[in-house]
PDB file of N, CA and C in Angstrom:
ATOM      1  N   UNK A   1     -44.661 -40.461  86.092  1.00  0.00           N
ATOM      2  CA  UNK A   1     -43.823 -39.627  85.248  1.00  0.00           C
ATOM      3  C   UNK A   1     -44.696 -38.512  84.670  1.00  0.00           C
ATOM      4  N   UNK A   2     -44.254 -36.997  84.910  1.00  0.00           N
ATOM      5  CA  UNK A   2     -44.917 -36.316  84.064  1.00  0.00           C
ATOM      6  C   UNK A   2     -45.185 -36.000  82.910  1.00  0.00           C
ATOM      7  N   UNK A   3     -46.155 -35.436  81.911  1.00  0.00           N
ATOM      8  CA  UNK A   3     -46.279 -35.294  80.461  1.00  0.00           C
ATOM      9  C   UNK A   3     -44.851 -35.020  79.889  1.00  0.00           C
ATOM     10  N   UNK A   4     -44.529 -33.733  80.248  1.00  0.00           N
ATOM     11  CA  UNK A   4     -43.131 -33.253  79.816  1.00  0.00           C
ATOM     12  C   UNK A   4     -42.472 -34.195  79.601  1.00  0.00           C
ATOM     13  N   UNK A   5     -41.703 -34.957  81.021  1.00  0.00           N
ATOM     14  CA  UNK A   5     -41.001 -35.905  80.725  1.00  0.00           C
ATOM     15  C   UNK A   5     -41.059 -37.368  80.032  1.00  0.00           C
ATOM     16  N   UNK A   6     -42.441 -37.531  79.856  1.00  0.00           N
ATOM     17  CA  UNK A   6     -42.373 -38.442  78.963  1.00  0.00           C
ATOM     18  C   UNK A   6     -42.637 -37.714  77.054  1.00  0.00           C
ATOM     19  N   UNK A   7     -42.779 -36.481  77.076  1.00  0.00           N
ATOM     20  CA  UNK A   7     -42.900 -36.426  75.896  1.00  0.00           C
ATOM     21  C   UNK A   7     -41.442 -35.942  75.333  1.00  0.00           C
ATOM     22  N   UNK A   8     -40.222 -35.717  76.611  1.00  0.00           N
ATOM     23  CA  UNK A   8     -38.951 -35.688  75.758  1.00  0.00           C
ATOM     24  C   UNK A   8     -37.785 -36.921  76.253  1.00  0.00           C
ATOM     25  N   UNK A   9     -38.686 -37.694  76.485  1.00  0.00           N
ATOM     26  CA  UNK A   9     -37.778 -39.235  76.669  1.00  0.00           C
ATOM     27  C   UNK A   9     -37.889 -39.715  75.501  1.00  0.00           C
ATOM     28  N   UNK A  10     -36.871 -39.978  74.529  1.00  0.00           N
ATOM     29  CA  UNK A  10     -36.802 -40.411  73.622  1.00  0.00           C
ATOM     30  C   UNK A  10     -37.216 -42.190  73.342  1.00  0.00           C
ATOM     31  N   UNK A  11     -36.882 -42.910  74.676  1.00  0.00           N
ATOM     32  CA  UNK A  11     -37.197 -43.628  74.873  1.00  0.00           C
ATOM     33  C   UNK A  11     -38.886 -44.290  74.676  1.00  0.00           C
ATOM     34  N   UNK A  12     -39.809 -43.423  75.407  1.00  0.00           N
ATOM     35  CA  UNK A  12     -41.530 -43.484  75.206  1.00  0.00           C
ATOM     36  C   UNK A  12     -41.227 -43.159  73.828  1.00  0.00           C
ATOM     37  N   UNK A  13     -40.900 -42.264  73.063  1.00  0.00           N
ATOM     38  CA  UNK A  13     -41.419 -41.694  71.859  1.00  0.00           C
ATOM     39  C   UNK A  13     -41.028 -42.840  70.770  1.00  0.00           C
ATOM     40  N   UNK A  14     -39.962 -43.515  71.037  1.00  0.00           N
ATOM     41  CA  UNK A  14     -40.157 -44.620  70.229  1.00  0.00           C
ATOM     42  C   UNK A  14     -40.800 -45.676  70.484  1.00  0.00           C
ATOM     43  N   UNK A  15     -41.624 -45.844  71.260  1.00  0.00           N
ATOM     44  CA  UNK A  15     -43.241 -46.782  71.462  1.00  0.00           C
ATOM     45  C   UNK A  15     -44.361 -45.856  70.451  1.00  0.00           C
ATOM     46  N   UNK A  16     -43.899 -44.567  70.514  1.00  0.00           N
ATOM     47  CA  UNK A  16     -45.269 -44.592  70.120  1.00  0.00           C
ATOM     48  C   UNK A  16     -45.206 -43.023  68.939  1.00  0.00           C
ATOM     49  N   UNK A  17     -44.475 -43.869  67.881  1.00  0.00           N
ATOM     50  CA  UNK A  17     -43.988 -42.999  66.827  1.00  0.00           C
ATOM     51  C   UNK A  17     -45.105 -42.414  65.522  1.00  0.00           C
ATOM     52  N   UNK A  18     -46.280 -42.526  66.069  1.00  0.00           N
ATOM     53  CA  UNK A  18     -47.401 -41.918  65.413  1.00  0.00           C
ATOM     54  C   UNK A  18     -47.357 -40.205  66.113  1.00  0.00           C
ATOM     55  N   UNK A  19     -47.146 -40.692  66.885  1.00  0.00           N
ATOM     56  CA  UNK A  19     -47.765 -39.100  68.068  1.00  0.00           C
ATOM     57  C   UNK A  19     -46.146 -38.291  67.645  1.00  0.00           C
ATOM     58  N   UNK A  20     -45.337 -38.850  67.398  1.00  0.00           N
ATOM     59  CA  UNK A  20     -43.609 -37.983  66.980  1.00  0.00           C
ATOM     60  C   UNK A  20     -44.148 -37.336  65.317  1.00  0.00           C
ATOM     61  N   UNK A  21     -44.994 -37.931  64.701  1.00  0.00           N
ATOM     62  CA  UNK A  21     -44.883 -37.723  63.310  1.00  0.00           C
ATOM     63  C   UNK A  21     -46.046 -36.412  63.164  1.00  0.00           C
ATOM     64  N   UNK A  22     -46.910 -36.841  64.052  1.00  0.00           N
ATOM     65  CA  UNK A  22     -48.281 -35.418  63.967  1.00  0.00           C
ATOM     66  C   UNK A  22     -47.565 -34.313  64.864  1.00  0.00           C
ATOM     67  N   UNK A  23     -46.663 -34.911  65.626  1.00  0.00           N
ATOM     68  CA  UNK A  23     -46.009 -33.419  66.628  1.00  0.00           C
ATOM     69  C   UNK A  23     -45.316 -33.202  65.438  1.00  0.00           C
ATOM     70  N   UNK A  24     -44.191 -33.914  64.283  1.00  0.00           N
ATOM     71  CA  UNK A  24     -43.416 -33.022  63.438  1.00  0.00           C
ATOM     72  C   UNK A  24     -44.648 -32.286  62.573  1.00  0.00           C
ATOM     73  N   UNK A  25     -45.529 -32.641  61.891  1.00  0.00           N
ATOM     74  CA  UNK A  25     -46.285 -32.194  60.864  1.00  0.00           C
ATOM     75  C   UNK A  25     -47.198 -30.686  61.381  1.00  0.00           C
ATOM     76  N   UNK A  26     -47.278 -31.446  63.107  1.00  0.00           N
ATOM     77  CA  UNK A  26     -48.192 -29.351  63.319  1.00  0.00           C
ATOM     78  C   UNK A  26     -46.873 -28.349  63.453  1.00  0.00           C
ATOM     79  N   UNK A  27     -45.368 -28.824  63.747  1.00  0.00           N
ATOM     80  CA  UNK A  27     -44.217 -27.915  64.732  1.00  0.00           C
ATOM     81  C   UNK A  27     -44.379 -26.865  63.177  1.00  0.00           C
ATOM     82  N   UNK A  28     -44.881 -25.337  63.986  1.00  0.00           N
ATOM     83  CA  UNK A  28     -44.482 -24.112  63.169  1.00  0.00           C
ATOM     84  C   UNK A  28     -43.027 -23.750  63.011  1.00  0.00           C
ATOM     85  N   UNK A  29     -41.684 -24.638  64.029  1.00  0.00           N
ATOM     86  CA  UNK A  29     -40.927 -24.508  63.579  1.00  0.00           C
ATOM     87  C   UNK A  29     -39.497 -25.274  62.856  1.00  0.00           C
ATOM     88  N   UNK A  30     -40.294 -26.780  62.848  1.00  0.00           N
ATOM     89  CA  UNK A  30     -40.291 -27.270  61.336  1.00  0.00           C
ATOM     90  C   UNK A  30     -40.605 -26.688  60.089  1.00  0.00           C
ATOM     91  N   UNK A  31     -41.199 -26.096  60.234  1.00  0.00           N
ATOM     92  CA  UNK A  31     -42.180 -25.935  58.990  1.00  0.00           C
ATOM     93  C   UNK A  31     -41.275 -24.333  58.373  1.00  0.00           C
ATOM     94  N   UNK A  32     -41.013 -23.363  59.520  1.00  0.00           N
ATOM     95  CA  UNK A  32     -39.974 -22.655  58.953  1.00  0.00           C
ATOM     96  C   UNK A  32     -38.496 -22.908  58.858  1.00  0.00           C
ATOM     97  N   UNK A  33     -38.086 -23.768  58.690  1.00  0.00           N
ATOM     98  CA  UNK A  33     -36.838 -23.893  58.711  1.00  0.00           C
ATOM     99  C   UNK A  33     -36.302 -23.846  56.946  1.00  0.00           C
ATOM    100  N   UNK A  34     -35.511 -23.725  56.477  1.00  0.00           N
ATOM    101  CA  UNK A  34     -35.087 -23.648  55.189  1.00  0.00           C
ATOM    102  C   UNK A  34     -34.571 -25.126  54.596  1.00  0.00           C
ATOM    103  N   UNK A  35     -35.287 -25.367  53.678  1.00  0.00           N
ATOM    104  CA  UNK A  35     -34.633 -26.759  53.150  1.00  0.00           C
ATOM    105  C   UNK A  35     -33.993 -26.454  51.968  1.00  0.00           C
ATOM    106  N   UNK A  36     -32.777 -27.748  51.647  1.00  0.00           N
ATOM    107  CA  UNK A  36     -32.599 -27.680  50.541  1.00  0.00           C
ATOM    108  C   UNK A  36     -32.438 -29.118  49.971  1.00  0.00           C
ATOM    109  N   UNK A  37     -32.418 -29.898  48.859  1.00  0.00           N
ATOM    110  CA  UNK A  37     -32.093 -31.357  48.112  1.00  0.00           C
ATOM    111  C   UNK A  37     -30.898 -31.499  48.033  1.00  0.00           C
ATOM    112  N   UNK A  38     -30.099 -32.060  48.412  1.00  0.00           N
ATOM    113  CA  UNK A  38     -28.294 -32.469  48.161  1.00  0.00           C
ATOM    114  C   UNK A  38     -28.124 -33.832  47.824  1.00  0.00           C
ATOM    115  N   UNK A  39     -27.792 -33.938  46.951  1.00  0.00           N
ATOM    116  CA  UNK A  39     -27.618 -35.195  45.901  1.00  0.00           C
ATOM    117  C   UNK A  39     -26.078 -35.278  45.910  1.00  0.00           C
ATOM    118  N   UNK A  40     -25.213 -35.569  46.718  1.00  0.00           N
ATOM    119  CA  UNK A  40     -23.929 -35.986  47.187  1.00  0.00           C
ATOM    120  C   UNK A  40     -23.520 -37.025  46.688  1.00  0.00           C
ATOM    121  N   UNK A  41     -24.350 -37.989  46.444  1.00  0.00           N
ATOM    122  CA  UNK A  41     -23.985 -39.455  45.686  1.00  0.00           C
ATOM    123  C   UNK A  41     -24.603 -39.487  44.409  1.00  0.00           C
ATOM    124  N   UNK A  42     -24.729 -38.222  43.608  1.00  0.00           N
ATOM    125  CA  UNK A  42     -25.165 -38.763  42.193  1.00  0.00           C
ATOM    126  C   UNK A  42     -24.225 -38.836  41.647  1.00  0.00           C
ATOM    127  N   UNK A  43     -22.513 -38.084  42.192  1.00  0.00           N
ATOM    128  CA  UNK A  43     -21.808 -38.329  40.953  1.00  0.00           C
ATOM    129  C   UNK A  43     -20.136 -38.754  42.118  1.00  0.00           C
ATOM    130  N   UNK A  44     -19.505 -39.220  41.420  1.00  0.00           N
ATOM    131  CA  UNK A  44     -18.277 -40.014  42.455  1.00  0.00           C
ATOM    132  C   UNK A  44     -17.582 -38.999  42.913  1.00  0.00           C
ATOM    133  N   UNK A  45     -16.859 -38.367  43.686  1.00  0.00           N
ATOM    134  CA  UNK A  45     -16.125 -37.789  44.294  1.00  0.00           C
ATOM    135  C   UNK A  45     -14.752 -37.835  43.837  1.00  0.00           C
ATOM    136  N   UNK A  46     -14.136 -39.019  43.946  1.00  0.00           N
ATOM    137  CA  UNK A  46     -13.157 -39.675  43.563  1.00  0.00           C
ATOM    138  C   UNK A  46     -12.883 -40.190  41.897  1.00  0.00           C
ATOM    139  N   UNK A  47     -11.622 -38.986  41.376  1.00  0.00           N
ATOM    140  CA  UNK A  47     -11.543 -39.073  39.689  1.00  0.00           C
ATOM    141  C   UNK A  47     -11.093 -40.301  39.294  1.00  0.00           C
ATOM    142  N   UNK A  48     -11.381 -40.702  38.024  1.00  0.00           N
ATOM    143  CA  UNK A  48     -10.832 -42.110  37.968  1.00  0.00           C
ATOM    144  C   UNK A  48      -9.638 -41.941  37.056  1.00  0.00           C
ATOM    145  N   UNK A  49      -8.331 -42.271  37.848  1.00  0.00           N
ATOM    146  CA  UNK A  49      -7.353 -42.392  37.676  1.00  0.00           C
ATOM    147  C   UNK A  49      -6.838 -43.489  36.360  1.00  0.00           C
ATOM    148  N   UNK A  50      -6.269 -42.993  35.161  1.00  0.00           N
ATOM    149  CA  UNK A  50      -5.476 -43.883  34.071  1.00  0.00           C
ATOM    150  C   UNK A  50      -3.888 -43.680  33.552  1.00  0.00           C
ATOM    151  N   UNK A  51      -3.270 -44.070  35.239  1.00  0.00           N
ATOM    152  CA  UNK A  51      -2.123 -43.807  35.131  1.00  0.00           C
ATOM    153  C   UNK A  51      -0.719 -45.100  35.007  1.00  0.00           C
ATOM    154  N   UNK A  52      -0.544 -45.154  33.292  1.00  0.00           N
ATOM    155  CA  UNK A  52       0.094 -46.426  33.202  1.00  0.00           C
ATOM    156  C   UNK A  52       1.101 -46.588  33.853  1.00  0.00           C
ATOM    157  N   UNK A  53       1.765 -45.684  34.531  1.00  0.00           N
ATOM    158  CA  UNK A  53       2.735 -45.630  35.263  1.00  0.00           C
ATOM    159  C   UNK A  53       2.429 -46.706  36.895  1.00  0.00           C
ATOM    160  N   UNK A  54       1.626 -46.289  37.262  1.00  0.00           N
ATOM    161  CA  UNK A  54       0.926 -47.401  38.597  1.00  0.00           C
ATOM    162  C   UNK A  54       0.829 -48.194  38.104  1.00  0.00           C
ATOM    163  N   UNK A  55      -0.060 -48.645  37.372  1.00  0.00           N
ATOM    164  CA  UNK A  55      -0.469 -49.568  36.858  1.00  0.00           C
ATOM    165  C   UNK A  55       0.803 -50.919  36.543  1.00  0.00           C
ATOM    166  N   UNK A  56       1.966 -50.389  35.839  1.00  0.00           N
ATOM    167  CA  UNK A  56       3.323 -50.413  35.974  1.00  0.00           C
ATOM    168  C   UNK A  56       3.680 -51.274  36.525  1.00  0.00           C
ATOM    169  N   UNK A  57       3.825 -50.800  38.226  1.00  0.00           N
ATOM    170  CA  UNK A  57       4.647 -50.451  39.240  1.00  0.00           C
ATOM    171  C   UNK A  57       3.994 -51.595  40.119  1.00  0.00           C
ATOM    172  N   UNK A  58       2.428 -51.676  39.697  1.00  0.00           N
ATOM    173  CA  UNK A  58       1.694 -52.494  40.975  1.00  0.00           C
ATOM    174  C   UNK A  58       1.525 -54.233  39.874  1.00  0.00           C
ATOM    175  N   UNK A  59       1.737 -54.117  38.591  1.00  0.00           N
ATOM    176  CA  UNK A  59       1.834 -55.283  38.244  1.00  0.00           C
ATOM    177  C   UNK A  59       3.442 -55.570  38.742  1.00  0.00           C
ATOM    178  N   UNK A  60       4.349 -55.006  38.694  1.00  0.00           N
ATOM    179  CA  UNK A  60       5.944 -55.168  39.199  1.00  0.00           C
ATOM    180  C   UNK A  60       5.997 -56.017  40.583  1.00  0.00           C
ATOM    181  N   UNK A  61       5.181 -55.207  41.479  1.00  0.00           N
ATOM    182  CA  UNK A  61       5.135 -55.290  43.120  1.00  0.00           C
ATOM    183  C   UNK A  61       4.480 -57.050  42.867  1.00  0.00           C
ATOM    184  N   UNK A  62       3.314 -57.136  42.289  1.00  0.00           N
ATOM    185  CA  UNK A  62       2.242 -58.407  42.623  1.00  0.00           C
ATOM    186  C   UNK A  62       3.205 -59.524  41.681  1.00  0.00           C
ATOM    187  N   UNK A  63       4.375 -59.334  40.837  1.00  0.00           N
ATOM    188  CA  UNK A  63       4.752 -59.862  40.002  1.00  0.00           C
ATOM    189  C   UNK A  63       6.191 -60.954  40.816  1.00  0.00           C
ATOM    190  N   UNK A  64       6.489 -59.920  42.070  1.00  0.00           N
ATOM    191  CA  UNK A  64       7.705 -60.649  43.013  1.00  0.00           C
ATOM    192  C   UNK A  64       7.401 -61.667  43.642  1.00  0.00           C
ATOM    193  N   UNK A  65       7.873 -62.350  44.220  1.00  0.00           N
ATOM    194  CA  UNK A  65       8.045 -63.508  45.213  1.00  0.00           C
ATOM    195  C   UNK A  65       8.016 -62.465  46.489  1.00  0.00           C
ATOM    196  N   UNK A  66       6.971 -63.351  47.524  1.00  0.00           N
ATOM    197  CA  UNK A  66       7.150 -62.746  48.852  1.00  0.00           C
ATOM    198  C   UNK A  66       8.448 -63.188  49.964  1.00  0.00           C
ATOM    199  N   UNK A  67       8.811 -62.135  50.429  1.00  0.00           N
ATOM    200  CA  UNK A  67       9.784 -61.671  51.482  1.00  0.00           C
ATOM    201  C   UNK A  67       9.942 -63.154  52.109  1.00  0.00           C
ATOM    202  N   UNK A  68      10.626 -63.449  52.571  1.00  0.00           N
ATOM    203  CA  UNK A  68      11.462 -64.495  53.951  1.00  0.00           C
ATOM    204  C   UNK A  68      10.814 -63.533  54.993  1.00  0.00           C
ATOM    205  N   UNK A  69       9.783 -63.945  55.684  1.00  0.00           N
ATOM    206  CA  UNK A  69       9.935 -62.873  56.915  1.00  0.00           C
ATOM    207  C   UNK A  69      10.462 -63.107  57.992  1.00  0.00           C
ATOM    208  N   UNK A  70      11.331 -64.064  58.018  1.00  0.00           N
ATOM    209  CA  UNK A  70      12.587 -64.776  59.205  1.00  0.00           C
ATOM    210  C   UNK A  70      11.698 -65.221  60.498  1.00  0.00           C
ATOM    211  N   UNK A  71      11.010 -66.032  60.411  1.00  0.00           N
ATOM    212  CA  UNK A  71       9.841 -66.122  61.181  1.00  0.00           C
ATOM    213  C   UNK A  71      10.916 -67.636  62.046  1.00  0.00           C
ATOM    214  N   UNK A  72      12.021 -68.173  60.547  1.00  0.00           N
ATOM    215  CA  UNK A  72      12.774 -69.535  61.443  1.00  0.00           C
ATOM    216  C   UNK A  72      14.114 -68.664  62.407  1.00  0.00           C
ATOM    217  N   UNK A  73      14.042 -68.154  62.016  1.00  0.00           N
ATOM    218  CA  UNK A  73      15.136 -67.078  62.741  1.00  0.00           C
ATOM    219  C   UNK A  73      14.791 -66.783  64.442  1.00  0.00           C
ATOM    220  N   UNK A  74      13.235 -66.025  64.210  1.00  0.00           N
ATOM    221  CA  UNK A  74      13.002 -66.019  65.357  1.00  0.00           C
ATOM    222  C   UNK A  74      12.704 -67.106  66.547  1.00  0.00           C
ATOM    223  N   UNK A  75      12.375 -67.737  65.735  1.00  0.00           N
ATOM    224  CA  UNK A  75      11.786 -69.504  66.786  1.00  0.00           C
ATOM    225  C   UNK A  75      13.298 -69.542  67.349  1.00  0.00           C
ATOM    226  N   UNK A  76      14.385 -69.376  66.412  1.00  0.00           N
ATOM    227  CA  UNK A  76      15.528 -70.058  66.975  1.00  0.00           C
ATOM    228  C   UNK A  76      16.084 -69.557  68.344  1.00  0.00           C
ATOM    229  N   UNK A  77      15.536 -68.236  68.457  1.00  0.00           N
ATOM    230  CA  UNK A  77      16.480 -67.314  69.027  1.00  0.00           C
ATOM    231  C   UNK A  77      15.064 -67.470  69.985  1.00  0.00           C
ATOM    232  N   UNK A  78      13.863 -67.443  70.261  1.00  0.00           N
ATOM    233  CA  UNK A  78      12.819 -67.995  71.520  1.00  0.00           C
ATOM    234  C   UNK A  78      12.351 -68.980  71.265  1.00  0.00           C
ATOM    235  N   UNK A  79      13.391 -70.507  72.046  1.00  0.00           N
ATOM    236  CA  UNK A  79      12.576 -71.299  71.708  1.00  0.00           C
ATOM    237  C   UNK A  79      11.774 -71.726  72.745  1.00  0.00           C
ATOM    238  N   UNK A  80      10.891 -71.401  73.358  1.00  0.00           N
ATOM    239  CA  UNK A  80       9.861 -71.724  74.103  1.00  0.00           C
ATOM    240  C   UNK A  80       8.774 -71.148  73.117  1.00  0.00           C
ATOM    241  N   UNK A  81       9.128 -70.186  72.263  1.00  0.00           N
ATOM    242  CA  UNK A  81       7.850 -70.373  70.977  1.00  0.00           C
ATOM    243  C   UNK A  81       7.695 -71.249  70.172  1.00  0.00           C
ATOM    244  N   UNK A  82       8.694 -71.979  70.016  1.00  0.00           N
ATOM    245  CA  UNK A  82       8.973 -73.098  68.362  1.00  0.00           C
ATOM    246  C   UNK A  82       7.573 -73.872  68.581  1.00  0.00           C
ATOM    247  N   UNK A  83       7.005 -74.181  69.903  1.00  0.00           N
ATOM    248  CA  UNK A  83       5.837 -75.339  70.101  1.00  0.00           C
ATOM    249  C   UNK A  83       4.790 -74.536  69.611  1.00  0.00           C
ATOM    250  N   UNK A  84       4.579 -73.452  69.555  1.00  0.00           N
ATOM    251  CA  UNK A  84       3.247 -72.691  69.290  1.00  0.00           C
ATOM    252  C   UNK A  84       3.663 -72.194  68.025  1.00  0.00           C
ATOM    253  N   UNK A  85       4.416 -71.922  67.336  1.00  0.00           N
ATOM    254  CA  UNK A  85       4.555 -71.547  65.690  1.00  0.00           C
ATOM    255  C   UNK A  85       5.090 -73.368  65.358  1.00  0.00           C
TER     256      UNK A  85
END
């Protein structure tokens, strides 16, 4: 295999990730590129909502009895399922 190709097989270069770190530290064009710090997770994205109205609505919802989901309905009507439900 030639130099070239082993020096852009990503594959070799992760054997031997000393020689990736002195190639980033001499590249003149690393070194010009423009940086900047972005701190994206110092503060939440997402406002925190105090809306008694939900709040409401979702004690209402968790407060019902769950649905019939006619699950005897269906066995009745395929019963070659009734053995497996």
């Amino acid at each position: 295999m030639s130099t070239t190709a082993t020096r852009l097989n990503p594959f070799v270069l992760m054997l031997d990730p000393e020689a990736v770190i002195s190639a980033m530290e001499t590249s003149a064009t690393l070194r010009g590129i423009r940086s900047r710090i972005c701190r994206p997770l110092d503060k939440p994205l997402i406002p925190k909502i105090f809306d008694t109205d939900a709040r409401e609505f979702d004690a209402v919802i968790e407060a019902e009895d769950f649905m019939d989901s006619g699950s005897e309905l269906y066995c009745e009507a395929q019963p070659a399922l009734a053995a497996v439900h």
